[in-house]
Protein backbone atom coordinates (compact mmCIF):
# COMPACT_ATOMS: atom_id res chain seq x y z
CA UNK A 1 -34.47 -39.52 -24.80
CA UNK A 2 -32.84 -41.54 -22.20
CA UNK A 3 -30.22 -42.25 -24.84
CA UNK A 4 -29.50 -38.65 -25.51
CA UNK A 5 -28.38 -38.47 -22.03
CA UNK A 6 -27.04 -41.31 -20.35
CA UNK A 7 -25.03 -44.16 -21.68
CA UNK A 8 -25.90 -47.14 -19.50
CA UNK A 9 -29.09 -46.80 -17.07
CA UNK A 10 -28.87 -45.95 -13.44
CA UNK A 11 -28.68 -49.09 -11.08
CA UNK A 12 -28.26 -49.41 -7.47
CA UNK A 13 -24.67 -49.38 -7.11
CA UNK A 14 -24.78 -45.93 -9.00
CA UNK A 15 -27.00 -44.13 -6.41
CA UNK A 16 -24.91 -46.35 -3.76
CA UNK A 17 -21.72 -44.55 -4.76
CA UNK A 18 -23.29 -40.97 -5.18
CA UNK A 19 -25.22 -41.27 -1.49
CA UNK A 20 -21.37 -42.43 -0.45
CA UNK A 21 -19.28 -39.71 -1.70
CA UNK A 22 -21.99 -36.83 -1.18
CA UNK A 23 -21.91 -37.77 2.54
CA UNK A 24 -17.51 -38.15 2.74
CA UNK A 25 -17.49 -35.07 1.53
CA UNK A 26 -20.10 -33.03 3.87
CA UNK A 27 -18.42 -35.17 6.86
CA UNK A 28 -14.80 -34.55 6.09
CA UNK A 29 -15.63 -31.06 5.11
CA UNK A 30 -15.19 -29.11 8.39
CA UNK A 31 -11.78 -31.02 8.71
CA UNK A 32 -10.34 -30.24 5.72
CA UNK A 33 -11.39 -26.98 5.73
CA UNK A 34 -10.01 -26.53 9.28
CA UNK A 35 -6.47 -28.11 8.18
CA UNK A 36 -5.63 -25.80 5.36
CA UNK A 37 -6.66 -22.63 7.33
CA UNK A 38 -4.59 -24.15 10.00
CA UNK A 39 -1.80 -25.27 7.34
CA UNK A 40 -1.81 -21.78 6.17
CA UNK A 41 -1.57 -19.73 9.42
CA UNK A 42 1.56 -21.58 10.27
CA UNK A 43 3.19 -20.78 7.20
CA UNK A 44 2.45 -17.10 7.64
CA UNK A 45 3.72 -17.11 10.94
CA UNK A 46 6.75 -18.83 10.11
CA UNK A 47 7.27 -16.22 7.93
CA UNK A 48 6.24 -13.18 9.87
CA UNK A 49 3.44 -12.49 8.11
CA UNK A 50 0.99 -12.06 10.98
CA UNK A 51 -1.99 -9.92 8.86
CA UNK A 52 -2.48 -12.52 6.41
CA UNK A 53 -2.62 -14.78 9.30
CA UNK A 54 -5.43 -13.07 10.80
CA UNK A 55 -7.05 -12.67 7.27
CA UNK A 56 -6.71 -16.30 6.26
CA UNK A 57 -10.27 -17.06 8.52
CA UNK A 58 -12.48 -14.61 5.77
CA UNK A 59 -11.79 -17.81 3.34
CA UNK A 60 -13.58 -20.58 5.59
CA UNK A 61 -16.82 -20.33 3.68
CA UNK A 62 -15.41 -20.43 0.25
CA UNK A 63 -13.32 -23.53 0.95
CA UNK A 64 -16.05 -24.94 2.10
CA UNK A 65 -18.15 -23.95 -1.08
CA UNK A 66 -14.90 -25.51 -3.36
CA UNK A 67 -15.25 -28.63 -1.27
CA UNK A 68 -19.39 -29.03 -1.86
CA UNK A 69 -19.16 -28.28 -5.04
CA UNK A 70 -16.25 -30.88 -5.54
CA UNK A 71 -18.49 -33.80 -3.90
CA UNK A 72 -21.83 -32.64 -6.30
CA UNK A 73 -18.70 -33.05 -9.26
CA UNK A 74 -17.34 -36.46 -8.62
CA UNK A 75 -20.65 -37.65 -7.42
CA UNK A 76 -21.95 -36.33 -10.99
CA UNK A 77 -18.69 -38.41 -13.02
CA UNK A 78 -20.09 -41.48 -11.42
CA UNK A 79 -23.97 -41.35 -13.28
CA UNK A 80 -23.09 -42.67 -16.68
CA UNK A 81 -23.74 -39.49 -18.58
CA UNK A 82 -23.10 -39.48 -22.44
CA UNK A 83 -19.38 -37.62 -23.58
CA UNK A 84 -21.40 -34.23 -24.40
CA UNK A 85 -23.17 -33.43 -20.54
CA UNK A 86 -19.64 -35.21 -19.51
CA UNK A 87 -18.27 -32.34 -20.91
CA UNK A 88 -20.34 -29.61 -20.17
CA UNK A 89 -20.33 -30.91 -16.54
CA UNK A 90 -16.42 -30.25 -16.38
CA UNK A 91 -16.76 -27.01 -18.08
CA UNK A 92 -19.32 -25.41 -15.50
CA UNK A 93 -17.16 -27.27 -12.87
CA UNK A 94 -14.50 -25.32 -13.82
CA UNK A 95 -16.04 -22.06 -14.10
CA UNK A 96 -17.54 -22.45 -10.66
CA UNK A 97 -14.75 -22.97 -9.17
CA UNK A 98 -12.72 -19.95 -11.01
CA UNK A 99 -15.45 -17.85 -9.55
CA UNK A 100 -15.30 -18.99 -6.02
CA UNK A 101 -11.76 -18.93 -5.74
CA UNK A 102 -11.75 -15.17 -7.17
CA UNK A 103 -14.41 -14.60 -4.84
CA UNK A 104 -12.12 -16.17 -1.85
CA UNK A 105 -9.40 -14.39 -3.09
CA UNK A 106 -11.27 -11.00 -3.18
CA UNK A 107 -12.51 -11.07 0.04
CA UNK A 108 -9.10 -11.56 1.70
CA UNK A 109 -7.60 -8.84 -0.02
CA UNK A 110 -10.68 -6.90 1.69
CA UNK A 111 -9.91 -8.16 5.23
CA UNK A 112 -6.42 -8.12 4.62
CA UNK A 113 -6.90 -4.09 3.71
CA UNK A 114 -9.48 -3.92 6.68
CA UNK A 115 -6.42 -5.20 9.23
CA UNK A 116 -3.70 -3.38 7.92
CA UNK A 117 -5.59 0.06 8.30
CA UNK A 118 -7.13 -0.41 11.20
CA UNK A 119 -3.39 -1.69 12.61
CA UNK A 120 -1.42 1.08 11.27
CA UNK A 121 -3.23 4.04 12.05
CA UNK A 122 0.56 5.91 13.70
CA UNK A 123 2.27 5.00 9.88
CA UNK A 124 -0.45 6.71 7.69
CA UNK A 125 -0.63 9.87 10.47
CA UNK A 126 3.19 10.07 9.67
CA UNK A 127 2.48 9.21 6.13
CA UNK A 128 -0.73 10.26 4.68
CA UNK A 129 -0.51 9.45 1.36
CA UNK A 130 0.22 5.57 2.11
CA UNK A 131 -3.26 6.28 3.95
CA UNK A 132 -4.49 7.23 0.51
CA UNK A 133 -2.39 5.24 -2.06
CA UNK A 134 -2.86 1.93 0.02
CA UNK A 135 -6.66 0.94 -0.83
CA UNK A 136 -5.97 2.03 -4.84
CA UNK A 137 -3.46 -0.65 -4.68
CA UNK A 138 -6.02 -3.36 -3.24
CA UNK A 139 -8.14 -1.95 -6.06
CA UNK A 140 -6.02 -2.66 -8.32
CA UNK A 141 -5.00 -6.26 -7.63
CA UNK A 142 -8.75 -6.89 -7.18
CA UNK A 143 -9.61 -5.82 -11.04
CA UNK A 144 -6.80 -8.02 -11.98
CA UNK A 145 -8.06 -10.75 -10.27
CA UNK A 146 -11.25 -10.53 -11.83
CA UNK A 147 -9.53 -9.50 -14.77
CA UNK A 148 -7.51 -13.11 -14.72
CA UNK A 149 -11.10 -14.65 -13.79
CA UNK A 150 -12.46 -13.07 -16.77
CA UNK A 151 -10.17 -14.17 -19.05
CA UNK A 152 -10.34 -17.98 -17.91
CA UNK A 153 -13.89 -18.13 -18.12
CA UNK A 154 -13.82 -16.39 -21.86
CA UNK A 155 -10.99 -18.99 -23.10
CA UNK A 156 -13.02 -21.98 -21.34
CA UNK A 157 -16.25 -20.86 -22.75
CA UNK A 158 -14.61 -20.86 -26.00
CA UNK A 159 -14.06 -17.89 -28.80
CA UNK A 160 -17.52 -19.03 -30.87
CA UNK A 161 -19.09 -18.73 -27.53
CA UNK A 162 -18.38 -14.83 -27.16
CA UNK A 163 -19.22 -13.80 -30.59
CA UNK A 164 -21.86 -12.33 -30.00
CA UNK A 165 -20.79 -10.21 -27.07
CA UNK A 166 -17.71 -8.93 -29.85
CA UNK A 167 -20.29 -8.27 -31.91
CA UNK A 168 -22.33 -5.62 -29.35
CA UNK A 169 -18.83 -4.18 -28.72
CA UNK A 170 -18.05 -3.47 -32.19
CA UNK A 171 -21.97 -1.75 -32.72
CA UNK A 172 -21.28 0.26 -29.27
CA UNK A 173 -17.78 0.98 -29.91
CA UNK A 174 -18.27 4.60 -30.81
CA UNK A 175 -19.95 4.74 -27.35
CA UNK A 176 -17.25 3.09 -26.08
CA UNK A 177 -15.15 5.64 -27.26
CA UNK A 178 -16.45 8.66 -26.20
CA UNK A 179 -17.10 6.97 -22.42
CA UNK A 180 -13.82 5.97 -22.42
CA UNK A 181 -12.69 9.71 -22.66
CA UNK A 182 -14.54 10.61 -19.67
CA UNK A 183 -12.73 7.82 -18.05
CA UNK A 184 -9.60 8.48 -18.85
CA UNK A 185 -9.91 12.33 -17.74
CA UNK A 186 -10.97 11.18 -14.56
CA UNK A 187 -7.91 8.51 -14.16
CA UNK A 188 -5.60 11.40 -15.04
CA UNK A 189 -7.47 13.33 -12.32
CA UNK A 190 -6.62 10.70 -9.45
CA UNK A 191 -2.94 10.45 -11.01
CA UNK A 192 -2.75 13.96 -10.58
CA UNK A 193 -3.66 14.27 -6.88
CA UNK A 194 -1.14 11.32 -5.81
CA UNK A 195 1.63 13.17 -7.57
CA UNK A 196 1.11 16.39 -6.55
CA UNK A 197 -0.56 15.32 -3.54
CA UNK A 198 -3.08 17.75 -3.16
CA UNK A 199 -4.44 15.96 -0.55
CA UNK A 200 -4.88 12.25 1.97
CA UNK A 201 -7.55 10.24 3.15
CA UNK A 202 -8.94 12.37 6.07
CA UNK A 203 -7.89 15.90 4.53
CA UNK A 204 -10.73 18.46 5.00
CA UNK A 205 -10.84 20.32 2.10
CA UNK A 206 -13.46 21.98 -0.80
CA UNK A 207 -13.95 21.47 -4.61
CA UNK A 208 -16.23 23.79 -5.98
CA UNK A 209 -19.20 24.61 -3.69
CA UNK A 210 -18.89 21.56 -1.76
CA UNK A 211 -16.54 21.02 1.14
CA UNK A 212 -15.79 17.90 3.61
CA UNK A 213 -13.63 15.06 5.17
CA UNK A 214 -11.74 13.13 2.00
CA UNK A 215 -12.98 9.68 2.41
CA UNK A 216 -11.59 7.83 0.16
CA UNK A 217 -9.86 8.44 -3.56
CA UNK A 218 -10.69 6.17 -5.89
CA UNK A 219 -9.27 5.45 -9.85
CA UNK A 220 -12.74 7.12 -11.13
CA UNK A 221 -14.14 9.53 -8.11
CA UNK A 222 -13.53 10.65 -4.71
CA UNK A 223 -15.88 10.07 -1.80
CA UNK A 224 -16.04 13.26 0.29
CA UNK A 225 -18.25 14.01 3.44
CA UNK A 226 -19.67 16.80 4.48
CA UNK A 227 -20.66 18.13 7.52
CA UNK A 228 -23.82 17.34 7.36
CA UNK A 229 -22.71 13.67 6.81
CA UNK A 230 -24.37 13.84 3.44
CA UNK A 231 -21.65 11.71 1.05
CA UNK A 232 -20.43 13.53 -2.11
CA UNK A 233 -18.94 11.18 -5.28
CA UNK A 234 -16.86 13.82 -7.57
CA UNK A 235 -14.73 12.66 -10.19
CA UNK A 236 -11.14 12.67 -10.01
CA UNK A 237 -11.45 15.32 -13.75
CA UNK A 238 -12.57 18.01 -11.54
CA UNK A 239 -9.49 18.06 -9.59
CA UNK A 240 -7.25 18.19 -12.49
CA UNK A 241 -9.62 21.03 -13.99
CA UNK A 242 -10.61 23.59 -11.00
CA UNK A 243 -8.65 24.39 -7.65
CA UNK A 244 -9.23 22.46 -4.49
CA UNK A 245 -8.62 24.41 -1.06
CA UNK A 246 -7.60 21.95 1.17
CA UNK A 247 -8.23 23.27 4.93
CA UNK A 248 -6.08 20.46 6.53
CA UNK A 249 -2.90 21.18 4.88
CA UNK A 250 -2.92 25.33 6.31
CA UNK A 251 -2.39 24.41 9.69
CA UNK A 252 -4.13 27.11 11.73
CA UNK A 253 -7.89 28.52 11.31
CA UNK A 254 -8.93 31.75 11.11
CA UNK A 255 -11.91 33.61 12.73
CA UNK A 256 -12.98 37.48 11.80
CA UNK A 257 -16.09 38.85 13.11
CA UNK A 258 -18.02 42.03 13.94
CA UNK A 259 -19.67 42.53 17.53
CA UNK A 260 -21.90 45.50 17.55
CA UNK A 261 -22.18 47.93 20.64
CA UNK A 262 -24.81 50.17 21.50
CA UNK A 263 -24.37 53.61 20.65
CA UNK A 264 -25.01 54.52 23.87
CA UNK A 265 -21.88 52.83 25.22
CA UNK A 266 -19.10 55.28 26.02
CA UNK A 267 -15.98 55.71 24.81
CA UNK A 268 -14.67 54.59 28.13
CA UNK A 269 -16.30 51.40 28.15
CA UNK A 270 -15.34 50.63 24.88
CA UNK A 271 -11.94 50.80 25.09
CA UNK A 272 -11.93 48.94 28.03
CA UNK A 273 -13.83 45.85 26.44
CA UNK A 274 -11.64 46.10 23.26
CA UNK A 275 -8.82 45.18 25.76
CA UNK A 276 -9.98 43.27 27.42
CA UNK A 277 -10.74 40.71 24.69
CA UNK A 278 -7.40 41.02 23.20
CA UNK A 279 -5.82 40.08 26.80
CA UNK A 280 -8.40 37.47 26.87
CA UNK A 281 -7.53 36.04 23.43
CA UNK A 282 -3.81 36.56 24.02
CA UNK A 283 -4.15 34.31 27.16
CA UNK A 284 -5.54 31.67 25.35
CA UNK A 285 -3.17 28.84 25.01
CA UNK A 286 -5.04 27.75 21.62
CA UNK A 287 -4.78 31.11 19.85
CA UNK A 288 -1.67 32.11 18.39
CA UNK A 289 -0.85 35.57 20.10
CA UNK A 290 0.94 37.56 17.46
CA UNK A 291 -2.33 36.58 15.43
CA UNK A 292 -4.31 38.78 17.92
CA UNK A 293 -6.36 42.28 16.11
CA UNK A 294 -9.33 43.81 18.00
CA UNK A 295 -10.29 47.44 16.85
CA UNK A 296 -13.01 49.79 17.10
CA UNK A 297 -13.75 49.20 13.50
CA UNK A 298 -16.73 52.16 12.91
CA UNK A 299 -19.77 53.34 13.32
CA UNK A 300 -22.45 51.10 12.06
CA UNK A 301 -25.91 51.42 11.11
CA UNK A 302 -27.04 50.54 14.30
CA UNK A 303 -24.23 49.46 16.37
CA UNK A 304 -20.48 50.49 17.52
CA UNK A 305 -18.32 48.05 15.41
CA UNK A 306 -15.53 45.89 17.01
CA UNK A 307 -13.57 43.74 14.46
CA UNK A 308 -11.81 40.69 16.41
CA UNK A 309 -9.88 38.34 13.96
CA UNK A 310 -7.45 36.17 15.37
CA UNK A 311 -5.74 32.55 14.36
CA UNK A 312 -6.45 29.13 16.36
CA UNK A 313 -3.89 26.61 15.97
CA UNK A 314 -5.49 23.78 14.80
CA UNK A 315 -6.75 22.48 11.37
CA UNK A 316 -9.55 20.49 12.63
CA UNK A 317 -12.86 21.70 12.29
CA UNK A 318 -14.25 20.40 15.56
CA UNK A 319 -11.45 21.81 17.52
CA UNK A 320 -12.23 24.95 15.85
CA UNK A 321 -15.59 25.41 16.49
CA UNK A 322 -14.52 24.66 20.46
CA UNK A 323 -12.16 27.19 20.44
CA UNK A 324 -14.20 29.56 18.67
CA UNK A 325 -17.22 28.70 21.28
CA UNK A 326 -14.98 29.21 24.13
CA UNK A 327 -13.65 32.44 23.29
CA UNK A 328 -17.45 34.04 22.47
CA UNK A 329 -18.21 32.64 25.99
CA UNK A 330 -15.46 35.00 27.53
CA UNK A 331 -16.86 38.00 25.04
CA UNK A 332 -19.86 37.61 26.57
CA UNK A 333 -18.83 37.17 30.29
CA UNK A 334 -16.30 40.63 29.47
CA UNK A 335 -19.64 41.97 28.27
CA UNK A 336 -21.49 41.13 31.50
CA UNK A 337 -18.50 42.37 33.44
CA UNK A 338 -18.15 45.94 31.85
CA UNK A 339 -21.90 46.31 31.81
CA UNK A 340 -21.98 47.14 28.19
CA UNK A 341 -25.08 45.51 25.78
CA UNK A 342 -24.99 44.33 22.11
CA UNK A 343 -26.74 45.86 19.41
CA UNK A 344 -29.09 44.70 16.99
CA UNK A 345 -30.54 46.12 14.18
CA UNK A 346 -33.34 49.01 15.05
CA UNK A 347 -35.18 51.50 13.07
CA UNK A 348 -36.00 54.76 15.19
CA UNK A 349 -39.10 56.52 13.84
CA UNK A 350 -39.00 60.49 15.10
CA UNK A 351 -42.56 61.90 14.85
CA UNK A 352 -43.43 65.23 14.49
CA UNK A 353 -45.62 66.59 17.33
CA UNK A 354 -46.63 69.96 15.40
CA UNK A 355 -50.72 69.94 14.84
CA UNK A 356 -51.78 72.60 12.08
CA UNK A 357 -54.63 75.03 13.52
């Protein structure tokens, strides 16, 4: 057994060495670490680049993984280990170290993406669909990293070694197929809405019966949240199939409703309120003026109708509902002021007071 595995035995000297470079390694590795992140930020400021200079810190922990792992390596070369564990230590050294320099990599495209949006936000205002087109890029350097990572590993690991895994393919592949058409309707789908750009990160818009705040668009699916801060995945085949209304890109809002009036209000009186909400409306610096239409719109079940539709100028929902608030405020103060009362819907029952005899 102890043949199989080791050439010579273990001796003193052995463990010596191993205790030795285990412990230059942990002491040095703060240091190195801390001159290549140093090393690096110097470059990128000598060449302007001051993003990836913040982003260079989100790689301290993976050096330091690369340089622990390194130590455990040559500390393993020095235990006389037959030419087949020899081997297969170098192989999974390898590997390890494919994965955590994808993983380093990785996570400084995410803080890099993190800076540069947080940094920029007056350039993707002006520009939307950077705002949008930006983190598809990141996403797509990230699956060819791992794509690259994937790749190494599979040609390290050896052809023999993945057999198997061709084999699954080849039983699945009509499965495969068919996914893949899904897939590729929804990749159109995003295509489609950067072309024709039907609409950004941040757009408020509606697909179907669900509307909200366009949080980010994906290759597959876009993340959309509603009002009720519930999050909505739909994929990017629906755009390309139905119509998307997309609130954000119209510019003004909209509001139409009905106020009911006693019937007992006067003719006078209603005028007079119908007046005075369109001065009051027309006043409003946040309404668009020519937008303006109250009218004594008829005679209701219950009530005196008054249509009042008018525009705000703002796309934003929140603003919206502000404005709107405001202005059924001043209804009801013009209300107060003209001594006139809302209706609400009321059944009158007439009985008849005749008695037979």
């Amino acid at each position: 057994m102890f043949d199989e595995i080791f050439v010579n035995s273990i001796n003193v000297n052995t463990i010596i060495k191993i205790v030795i470079i285990l412990l230059i390694f942990l002491i040095f590795k703060n240091i190195i670490v801390k001159f290549v992140i140093n090393f690096a930020k110097k470059l990128s400021d000598k060449w302007n680049k001051s993003i990836i200079s913040l982003s260079i810190d989100s790689t301290d922990k993976h050096l330091k993984r690369i340089i622990i792992i390194t130590g455990i390596y040559c500390a393993l070369l020095v235990i006389p280990f037959n030419a087949a564990i020899v081997s297969l230590i170098i192989k999974a050294y390898r590997i390890l170290m494919v994965l955590i320099l994808t993983g380093g990599l990785l996570n400084l495209l995410d803080t890099y993406n993190h800076i540069v949006i947080n940094n920029n936000n007056d350039l993707f205002e002006k520009k939307p669909v950077l705002k949008t087109l930006y983190p598809l890029i990141i996403k797509g350097l990230k699956f060819l990293l791992i794509l690259i990572a994937v790749v190494i590993i599979a040609v390290d690991l050896g052809f023999e070694e993945l057999k198997s895994l061709l084999a699954g393919v080849g039983i699945g592949g009509v499965a495969v197929a068919l996914a893949a058409q899904d897939l590729l309707k929804n990749i159109f789908g995003g295509f489609v809405i950067l072309t024709d750009r039907t609409f950004n990160t941040g757009d408020f818009i509606k697909i179907d019966s669900n509307e909200g705040s366009v949080e980010e668009v994906g290759i597959r699916s876009t993340k959309v949240r509603t009002i009720e801060q519930e999050l909505i995945v739909v994929p990017n085949s629906k755009f390309a199939e139905g119509s998307v209304i997309n609130f954000s890109k119209r510019g003004n809002r909209r509001v139409r409703q009905v106020i009911g009036v006693t019937y007992s209000t006067s003719s006078v009186k209603l005028k007079a309120v119908i007046d005075k909400i369109t001065d009051m409306l027309k006043k409003n610096d946040r309404v668009l003026a020519d937008s303006v239409n109250v009218k004594f719109d008829g005679f209701g079940n219950s009530s005196l109708d008054i249509i009042v539709v008018y525009l705000v100028n703002t796309p934003e929902y929140g603003i919206y509902m502000e404005i709107k608030e405001e202005v059924n405020f001043n209804i009801i103060s013009i209300f107060e002021e003209e001594k006139v009362e809302f209706a609400f819907p009321s059944l009158s029952v007439y009985m008849n007071n005749n008695t037979n005899k």
